[in-house]
N, C-alpha and C. Protein backbone atom coordinates (compact mmCIF):
# COMPACT_ATOMS: atom_id res chain seq x y z
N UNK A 1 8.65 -15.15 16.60
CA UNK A 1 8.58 -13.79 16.07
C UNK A 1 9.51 -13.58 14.87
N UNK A 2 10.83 -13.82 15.23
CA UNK A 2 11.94 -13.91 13.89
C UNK A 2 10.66 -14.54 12.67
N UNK A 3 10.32 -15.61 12.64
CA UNK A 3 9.95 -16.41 11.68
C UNK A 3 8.72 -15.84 11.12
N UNK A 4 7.83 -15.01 11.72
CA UNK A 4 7.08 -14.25 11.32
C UNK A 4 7.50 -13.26 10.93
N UNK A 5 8.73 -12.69 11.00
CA UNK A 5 8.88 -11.82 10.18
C UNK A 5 9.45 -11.91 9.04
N UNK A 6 10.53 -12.69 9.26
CA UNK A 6 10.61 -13.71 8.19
C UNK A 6 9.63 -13.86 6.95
N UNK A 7 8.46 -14.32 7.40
CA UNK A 7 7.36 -14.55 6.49
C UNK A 7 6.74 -13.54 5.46
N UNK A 8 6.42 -12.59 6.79
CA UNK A 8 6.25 -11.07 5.84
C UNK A 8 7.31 -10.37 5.18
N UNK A 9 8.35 -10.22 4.67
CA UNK A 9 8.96 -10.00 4.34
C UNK A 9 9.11 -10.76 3.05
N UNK A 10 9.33 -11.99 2.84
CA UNK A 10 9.12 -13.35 1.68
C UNK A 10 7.59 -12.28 0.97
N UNK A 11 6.80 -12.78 2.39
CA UNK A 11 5.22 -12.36 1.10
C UNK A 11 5.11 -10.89 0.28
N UNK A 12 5.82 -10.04 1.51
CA UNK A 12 5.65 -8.76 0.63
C UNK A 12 6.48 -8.60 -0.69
N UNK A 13 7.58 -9.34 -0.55
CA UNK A 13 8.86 -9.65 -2.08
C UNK A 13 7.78 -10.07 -2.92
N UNK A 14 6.98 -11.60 -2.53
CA UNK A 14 6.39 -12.08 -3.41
C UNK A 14 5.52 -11.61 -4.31
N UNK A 15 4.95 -10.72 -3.12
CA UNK A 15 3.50 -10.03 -3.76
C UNK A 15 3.74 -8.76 -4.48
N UNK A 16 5.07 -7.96 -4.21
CA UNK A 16 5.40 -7.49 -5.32
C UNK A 16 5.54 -7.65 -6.39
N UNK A 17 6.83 -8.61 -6.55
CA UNK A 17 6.57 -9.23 -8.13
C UNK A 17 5.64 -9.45 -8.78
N UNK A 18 4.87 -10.32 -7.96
CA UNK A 18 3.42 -10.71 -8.80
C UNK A 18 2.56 -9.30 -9.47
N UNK A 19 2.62 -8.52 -8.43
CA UNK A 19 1.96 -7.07 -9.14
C UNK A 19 2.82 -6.39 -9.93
N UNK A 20 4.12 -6.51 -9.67
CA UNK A 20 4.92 -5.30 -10.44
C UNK A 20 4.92 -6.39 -12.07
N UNK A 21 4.44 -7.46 -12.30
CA UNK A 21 4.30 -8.58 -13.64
C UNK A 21 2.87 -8.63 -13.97
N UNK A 22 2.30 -8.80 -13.43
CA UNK A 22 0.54 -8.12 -13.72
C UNK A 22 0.41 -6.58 -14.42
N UNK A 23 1.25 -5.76 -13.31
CA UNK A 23 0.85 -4.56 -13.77
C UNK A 23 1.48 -3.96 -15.39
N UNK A 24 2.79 -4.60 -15.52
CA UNK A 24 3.31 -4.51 -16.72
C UNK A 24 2.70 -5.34 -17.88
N UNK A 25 2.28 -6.31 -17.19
CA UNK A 25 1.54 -7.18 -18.62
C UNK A 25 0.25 -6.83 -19.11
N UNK A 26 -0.71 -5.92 -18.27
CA UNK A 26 -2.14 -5.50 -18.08
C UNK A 26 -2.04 -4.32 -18.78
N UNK A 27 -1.37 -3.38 -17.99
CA UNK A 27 -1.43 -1.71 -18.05
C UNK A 27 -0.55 -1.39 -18.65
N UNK A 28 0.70 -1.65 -18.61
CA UNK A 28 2.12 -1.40 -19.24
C UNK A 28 1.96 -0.89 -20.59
N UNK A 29 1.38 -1.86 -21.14
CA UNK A 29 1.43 -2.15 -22.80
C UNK A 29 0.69 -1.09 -23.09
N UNK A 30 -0.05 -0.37 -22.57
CA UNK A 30 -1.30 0.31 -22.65
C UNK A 30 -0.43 1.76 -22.96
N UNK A 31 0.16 2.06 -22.19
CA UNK A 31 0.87 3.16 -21.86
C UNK A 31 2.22 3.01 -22.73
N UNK A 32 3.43 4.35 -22.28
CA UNK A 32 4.41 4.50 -22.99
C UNK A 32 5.35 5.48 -22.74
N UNK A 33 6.09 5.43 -22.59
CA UNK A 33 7.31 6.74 -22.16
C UNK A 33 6.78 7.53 -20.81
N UNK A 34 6.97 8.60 -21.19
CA UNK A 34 6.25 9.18 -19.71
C UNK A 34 5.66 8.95 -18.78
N UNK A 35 4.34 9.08 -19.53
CA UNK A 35 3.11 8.72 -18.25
C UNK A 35 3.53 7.11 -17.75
N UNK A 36 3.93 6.09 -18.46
CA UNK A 36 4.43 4.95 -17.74
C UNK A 36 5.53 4.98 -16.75
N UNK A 37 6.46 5.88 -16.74
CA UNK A 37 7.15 6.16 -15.51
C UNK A 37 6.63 6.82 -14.57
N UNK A 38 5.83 7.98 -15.08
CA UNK A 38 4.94 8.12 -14.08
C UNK A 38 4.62 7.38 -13.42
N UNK A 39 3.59 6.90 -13.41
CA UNK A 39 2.61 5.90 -13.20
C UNK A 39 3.50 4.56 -12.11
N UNK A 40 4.59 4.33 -12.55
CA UNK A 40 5.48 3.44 -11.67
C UNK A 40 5.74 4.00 -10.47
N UNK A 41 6.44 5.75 -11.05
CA UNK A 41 7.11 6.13 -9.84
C UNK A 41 5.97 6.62 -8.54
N UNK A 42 5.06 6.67 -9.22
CA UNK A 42 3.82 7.08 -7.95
C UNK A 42 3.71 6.12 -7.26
N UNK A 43 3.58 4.73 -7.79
CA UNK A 43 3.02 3.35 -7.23
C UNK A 43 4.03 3.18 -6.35
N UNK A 44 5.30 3.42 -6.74
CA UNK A 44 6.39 2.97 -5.87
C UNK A 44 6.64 3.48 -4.47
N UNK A 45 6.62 5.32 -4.83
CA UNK A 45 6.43 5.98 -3.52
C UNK A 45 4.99 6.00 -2.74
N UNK A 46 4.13 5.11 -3.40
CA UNK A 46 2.90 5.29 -2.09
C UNK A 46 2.67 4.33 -1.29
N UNK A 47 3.41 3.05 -2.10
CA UNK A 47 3.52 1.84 -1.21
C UNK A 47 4.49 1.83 -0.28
């Protein structure tokens, strides 16, 4: 059980990064000041 949690914990770190570097390299650029904090701070509090 430890080690499974263990695990999820690693994947959910992982799989953050990977999206929070996708999403800046995709959408980021797109956007700018505001609405890009926006846009973070929503993602952040719904996950």
């Amino acid at each position: 059980m430890p080690f499974l949690t263990l695990f999820t914990l690693l994947w959910r770190n992982l799989e953050g990064v990977l999206w929070k570097s996708w999403y800046q390299r995709v959408v980021g650029q797109r956007l700018e000041g505001q609405e890009h904090r926006l846009i973070m701070q929503e993602l952040i509090t719904t996950t």
